[in-house]
Protein backbone atom coordinates (compact mmCIF):
# COMPACT_ATOMS: atom_id res chain seq x y z
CA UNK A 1 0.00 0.00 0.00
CA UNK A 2 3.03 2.44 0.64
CA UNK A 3 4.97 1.44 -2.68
CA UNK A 4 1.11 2.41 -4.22
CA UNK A 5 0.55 5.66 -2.29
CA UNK A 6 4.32 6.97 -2.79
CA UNK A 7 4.19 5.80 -6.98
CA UNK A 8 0.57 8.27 -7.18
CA UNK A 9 2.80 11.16 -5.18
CA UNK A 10 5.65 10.64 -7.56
CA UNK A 11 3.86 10.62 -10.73
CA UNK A 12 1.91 13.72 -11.72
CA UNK A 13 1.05 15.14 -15.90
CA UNK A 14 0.22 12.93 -18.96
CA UNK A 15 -2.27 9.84 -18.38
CA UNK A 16 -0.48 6.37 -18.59
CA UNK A 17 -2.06 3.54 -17.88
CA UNK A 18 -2.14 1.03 -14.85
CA UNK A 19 1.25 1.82 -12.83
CA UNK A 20 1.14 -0.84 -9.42
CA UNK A 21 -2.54 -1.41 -10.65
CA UNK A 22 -3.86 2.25 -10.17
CA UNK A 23 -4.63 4.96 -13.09
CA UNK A 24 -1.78 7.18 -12.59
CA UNK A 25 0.05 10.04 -14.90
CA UNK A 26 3.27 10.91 -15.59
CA UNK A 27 4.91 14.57 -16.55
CA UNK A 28 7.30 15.00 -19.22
CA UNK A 29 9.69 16.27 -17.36
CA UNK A 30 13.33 15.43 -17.40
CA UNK A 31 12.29 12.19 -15.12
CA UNK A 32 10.40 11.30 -18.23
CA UNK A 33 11.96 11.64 -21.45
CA UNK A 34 11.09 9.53 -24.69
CA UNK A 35 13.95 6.76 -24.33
CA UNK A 36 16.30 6.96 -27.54
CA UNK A 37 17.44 3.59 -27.05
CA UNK A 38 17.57 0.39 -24.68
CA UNK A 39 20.34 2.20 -21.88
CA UNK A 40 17.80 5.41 -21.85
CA UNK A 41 14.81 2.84 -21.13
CA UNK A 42 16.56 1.06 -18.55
CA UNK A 43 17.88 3.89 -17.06
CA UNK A 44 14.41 4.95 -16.51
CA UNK A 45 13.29 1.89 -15.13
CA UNK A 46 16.23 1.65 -12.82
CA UNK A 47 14.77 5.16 -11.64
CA UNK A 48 11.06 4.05 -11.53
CA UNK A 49 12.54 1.23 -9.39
CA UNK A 50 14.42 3.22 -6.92
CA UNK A 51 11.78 5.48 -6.22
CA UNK A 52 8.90 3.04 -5.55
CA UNK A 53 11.50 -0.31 -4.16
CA UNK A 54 14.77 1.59 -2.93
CA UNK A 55 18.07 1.23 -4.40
CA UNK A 56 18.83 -2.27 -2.71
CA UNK A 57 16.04 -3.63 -5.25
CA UNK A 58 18.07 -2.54 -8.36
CA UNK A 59 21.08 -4.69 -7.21
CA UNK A 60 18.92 -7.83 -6.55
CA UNK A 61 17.67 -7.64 -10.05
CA UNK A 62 20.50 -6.98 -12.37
CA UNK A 63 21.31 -7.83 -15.14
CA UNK A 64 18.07 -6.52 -17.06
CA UNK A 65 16.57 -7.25 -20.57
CA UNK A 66 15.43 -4.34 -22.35
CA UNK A 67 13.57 -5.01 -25.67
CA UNK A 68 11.06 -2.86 -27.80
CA UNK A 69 7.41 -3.99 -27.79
CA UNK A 70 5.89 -2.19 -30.70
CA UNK A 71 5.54 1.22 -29.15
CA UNK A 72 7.25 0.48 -25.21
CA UNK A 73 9.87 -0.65 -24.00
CA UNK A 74 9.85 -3.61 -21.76
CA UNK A 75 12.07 -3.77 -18.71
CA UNK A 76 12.73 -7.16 -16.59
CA UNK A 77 14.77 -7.85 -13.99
CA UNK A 78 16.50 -11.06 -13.20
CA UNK A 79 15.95 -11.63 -9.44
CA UNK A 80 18.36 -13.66 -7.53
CA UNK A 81 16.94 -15.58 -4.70
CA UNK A 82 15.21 -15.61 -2.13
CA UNK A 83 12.87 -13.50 -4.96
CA UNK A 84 11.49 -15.44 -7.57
CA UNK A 85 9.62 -12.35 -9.71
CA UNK A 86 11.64 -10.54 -11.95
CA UNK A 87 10.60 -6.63 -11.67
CA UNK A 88 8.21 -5.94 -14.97
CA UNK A 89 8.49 -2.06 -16.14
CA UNK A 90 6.66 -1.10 -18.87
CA UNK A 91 7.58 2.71 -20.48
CA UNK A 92 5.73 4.40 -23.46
CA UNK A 93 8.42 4.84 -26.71
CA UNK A 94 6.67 8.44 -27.48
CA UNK A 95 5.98 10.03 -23.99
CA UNK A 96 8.62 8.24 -21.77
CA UNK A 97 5.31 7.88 -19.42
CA UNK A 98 5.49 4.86 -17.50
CA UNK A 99 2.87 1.62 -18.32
CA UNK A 100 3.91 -0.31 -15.83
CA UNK A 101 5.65 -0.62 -12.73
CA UNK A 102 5.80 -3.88 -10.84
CA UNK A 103 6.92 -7.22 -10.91
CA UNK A 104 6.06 -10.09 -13.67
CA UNK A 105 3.70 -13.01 -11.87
């Protein structure tokens, strides 16, 4: 419920979809830029994890996989145990707005 509360505090502009399974919206501000490449999207998502899991989460779940999904990027994580789900970011190619930010079930 925290992770949920502090994601709708951090996010704030254009409308993106379901972040941690609420309507949220994003701003296009530096936070947020269209990704030119796979390092720009997973430098995002690295951010987007930090803010909502703390920095220890980023460490657990490197190396990521970065690929293009027809217009977003997909971001996954691959979690060493005792955590079996691999964080799941999903960021728009055009607004840099996040989809998606949680882990893949």
């Amino acid at each position: 419920m925290f992770a949920l509360a502090l994601a709708a505090a951090f996010l704030g502009g254009c409308q993106s979809a379901k972040p941690l399974g609420a309507r949220q919206a994003c701003s296009r501000s530096a936070h947020y830029q269209r990704p030119k490449d796979a390092a720009d999207a997973e430098r995002i998502a690295k951010r987007l994890i930090i803010d909502v899991y703390g920095a220890p989460a980023v460490l657990r779940q490197e190396p990521f996989t970065t690929t293009r999904d027809a217009d977003r990027w997909v971001v996954r994580g691959s979690p060493k145990p005792p955590e079996t789900a691999p964080f799941l970011i999903m960021i728009d190619g055009v607004s840099g707005c996040p989809v998606y930010v949680g882990r893949d079930l």
